[in-house]
Protein backbone atom coordinates (compact mmCIF):
# COMPACT_ATOMS: atom_id res chain seq x y z
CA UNK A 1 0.00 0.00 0.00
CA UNK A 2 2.92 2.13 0.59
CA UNK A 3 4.37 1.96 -2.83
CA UNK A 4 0.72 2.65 -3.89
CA UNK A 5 0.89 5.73 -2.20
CA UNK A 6 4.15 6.81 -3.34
CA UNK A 7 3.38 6.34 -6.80
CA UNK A 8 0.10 8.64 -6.69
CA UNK A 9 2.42 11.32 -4.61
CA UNK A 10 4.66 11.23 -7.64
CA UNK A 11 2.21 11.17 -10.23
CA UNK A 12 0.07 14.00 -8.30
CA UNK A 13 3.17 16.22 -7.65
CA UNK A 14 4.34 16.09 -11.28
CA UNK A 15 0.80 16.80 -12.75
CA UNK A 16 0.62 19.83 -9.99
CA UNK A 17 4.24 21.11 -11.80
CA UNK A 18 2.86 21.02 -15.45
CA UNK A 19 0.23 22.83 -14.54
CA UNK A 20 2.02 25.24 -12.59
CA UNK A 21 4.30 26.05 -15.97
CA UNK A 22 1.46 26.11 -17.89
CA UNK A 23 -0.15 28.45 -16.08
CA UNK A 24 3.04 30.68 -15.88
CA UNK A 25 3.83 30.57 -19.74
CA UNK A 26 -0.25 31.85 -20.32
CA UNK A 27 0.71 34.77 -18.16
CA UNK A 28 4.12 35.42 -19.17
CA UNK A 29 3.37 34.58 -22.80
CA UNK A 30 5.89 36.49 -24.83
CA UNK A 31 3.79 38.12 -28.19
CA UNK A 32 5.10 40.61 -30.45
CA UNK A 33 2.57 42.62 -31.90
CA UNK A 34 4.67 44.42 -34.13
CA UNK A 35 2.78 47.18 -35.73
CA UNK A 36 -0.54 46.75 -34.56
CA UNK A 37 -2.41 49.57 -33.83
CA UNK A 38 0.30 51.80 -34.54
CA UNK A 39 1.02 54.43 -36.96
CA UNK A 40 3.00 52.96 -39.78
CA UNK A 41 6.14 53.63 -40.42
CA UNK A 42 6.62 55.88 -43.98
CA UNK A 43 8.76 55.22 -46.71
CA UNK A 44 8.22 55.90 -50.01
CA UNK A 45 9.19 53.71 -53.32
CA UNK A 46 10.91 54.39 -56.45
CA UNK A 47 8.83 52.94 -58.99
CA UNK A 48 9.23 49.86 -61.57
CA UNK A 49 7.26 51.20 -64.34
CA UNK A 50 9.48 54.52 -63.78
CA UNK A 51 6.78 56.51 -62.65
CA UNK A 52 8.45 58.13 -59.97
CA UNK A 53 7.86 57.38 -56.24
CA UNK A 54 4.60 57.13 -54.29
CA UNK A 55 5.12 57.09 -50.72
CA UNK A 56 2.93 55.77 -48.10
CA UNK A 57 1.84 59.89 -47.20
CA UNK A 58 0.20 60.05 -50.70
CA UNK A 59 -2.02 57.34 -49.82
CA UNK A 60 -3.34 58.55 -46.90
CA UNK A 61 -7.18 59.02 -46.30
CA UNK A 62 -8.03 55.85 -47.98
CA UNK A 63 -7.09 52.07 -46.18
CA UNK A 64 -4.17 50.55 -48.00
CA UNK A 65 -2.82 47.01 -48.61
CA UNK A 66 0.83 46.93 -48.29
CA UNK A 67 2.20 44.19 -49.93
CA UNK A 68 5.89 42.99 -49.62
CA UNK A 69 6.94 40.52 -52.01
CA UNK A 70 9.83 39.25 -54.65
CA UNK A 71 10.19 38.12 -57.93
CA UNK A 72 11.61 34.76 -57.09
CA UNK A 73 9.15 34.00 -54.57
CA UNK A 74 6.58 31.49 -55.63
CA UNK A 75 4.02 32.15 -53.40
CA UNK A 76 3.82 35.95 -54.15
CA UNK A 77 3.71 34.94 -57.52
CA UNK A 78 0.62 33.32 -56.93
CA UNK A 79 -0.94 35.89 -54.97
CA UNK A 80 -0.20 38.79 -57.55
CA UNK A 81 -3.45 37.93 -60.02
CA UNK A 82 -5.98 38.09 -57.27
CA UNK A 83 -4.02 41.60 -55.56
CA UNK A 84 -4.27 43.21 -59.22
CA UNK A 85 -8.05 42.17 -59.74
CA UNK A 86 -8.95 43.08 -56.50
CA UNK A 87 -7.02 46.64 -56.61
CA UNK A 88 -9.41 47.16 -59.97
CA UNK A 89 -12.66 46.26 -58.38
CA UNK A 90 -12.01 48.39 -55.08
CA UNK A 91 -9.90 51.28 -56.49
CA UNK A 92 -12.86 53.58 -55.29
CA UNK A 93 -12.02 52.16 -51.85
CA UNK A 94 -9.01 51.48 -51.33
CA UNK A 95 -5.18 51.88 -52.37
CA UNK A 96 -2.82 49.04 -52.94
CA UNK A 97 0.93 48.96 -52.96
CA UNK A 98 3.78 46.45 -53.70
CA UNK A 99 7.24 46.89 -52.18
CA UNK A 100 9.33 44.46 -53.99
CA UNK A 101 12.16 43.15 -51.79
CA UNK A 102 15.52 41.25 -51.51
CA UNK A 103 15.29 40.83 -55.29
CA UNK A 104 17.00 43.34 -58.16
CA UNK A 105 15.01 45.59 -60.08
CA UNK A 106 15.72 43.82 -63.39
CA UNK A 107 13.85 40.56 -62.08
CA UNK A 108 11.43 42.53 -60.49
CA UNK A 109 10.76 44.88 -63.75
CA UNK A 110 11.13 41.52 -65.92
CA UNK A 111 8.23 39.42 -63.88
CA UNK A 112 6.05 42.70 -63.80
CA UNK A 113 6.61 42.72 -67.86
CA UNK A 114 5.13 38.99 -67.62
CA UNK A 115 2.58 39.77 -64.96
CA UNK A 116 1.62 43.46 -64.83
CA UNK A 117 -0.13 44.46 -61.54
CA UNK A 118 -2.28 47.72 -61.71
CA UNK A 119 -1.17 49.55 -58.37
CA UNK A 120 2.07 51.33 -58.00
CA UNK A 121 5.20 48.38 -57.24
CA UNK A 122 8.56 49.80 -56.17
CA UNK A 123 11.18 49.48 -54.14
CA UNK A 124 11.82 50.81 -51.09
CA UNK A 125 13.56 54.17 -51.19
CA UNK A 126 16.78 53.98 -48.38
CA UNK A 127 15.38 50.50 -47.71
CA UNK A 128 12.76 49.08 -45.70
CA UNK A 129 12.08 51.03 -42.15
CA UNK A 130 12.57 49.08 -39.21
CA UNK A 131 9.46 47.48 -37.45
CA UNK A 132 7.90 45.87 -40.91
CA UNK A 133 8.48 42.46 -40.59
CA UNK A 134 9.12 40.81 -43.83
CA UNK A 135 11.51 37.98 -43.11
CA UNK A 136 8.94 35.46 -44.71
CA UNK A 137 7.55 36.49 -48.59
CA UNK A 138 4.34 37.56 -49.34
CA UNK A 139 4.24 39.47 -45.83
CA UNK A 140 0.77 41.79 -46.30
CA UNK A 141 -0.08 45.17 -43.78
CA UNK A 142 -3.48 46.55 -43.48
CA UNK A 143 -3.76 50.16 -43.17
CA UNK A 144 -6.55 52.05 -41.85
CA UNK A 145 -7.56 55.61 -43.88
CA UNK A 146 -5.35 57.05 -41.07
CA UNK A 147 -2.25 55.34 -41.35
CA UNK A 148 -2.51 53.22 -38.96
CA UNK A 149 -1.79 49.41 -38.73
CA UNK A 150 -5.26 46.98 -38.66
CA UNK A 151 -3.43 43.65 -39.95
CA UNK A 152 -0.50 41.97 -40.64
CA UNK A 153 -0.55 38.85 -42.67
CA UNK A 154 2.50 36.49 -43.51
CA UNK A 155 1.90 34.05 -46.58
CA UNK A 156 -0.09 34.04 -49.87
CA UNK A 157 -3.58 36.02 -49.41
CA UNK A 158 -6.74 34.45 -50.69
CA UNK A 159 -9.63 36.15 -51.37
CA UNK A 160 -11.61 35.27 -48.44
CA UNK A 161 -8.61 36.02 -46.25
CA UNK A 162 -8.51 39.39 -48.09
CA UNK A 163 -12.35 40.01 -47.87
CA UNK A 164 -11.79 39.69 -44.37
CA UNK A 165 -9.05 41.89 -43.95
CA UNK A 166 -10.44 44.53 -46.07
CA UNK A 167 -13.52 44.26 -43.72
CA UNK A 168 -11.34 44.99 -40.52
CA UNK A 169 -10.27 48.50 -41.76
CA UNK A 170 -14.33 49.29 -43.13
CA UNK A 171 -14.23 48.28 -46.97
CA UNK A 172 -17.08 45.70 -46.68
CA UNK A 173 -17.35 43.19 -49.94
């Protein structure tokens, strides 16, 4: 009987530490909102088609989908058909933007050739300001009419996903 009730001890006292730890990572949960809710950061970019800059100022009083992406990135590539038809059938509503990254202009400018978008694409002017995250390609921001950050989304959009989005900053479908 002994053993018995050494066993349950054990078993009682190590069920008792798990969820002691589990209740100390909920609490102490480490999450880095990035942007959200905050003002975004400006930058402007120099455009592919050569049509000079447009900067993230200009856009203002209208929401706008910020979309980081590269040439040699598959899943942006995928994405790009449904961002262009989407920036025609809400241009009344809202603004879109590509900021091509890690990638040359020539590959950019040569896969925009292929696959023209109809929203201004460019790279960032004195690079990318600090606080965008866009280690992983497509990385997508949601901007408010004021500037301000509603979403962030890492990965290919779909259009549901994008619906949705849209619908967080007012534009509803």
């Amino acid at each position: 009987m002994s053993t018995r009730l050494v066993l349950w001890t054990g078993v009682g006292a190590l069920l008792l530490v798990v969820v002691a730890a589990l209740g100390w990572g909920l609490l102490h949960a480490r999450s880095d909102p990035g942007l959200l809710g905050q003002a975004a950061p400006e930058f402007s970019v120099e455009r592919l088609d050569g049509g000079g800059q447009t900067s993230l100022q200009e856009l203002r009083g209208q929401p706008v989908v910020l979309n980081f992406w590269a040439s040699w990135c598959q899943p942006c590539r995928e994405e790009m058909p449904l961002l262009g038809h989407e920036a025609v059938s809400r241009q009344a509503t809202v603004h879109f933007l590509g900021v091509d990254t890690r990638d040359t202009a020539e590959a950019a400018r040569a896969f925009l050739l292929a696959q023209p978008v109809p929203y201004p694409v460019g790279q960032a002017r004195g690079g990318i300001p600090s606080g965008y995250q866009t280690d992983g390609l497509p990385t997508t921001y949601l901007l408010n009419s004021a500037g301000f950050v509603v979403a962030q989304h890492r990965g290919p959009l779909n259009a549901a996903l994008l619906s949705r989005y849209l619908e967080l900053v007012g534009i509803k479908s």
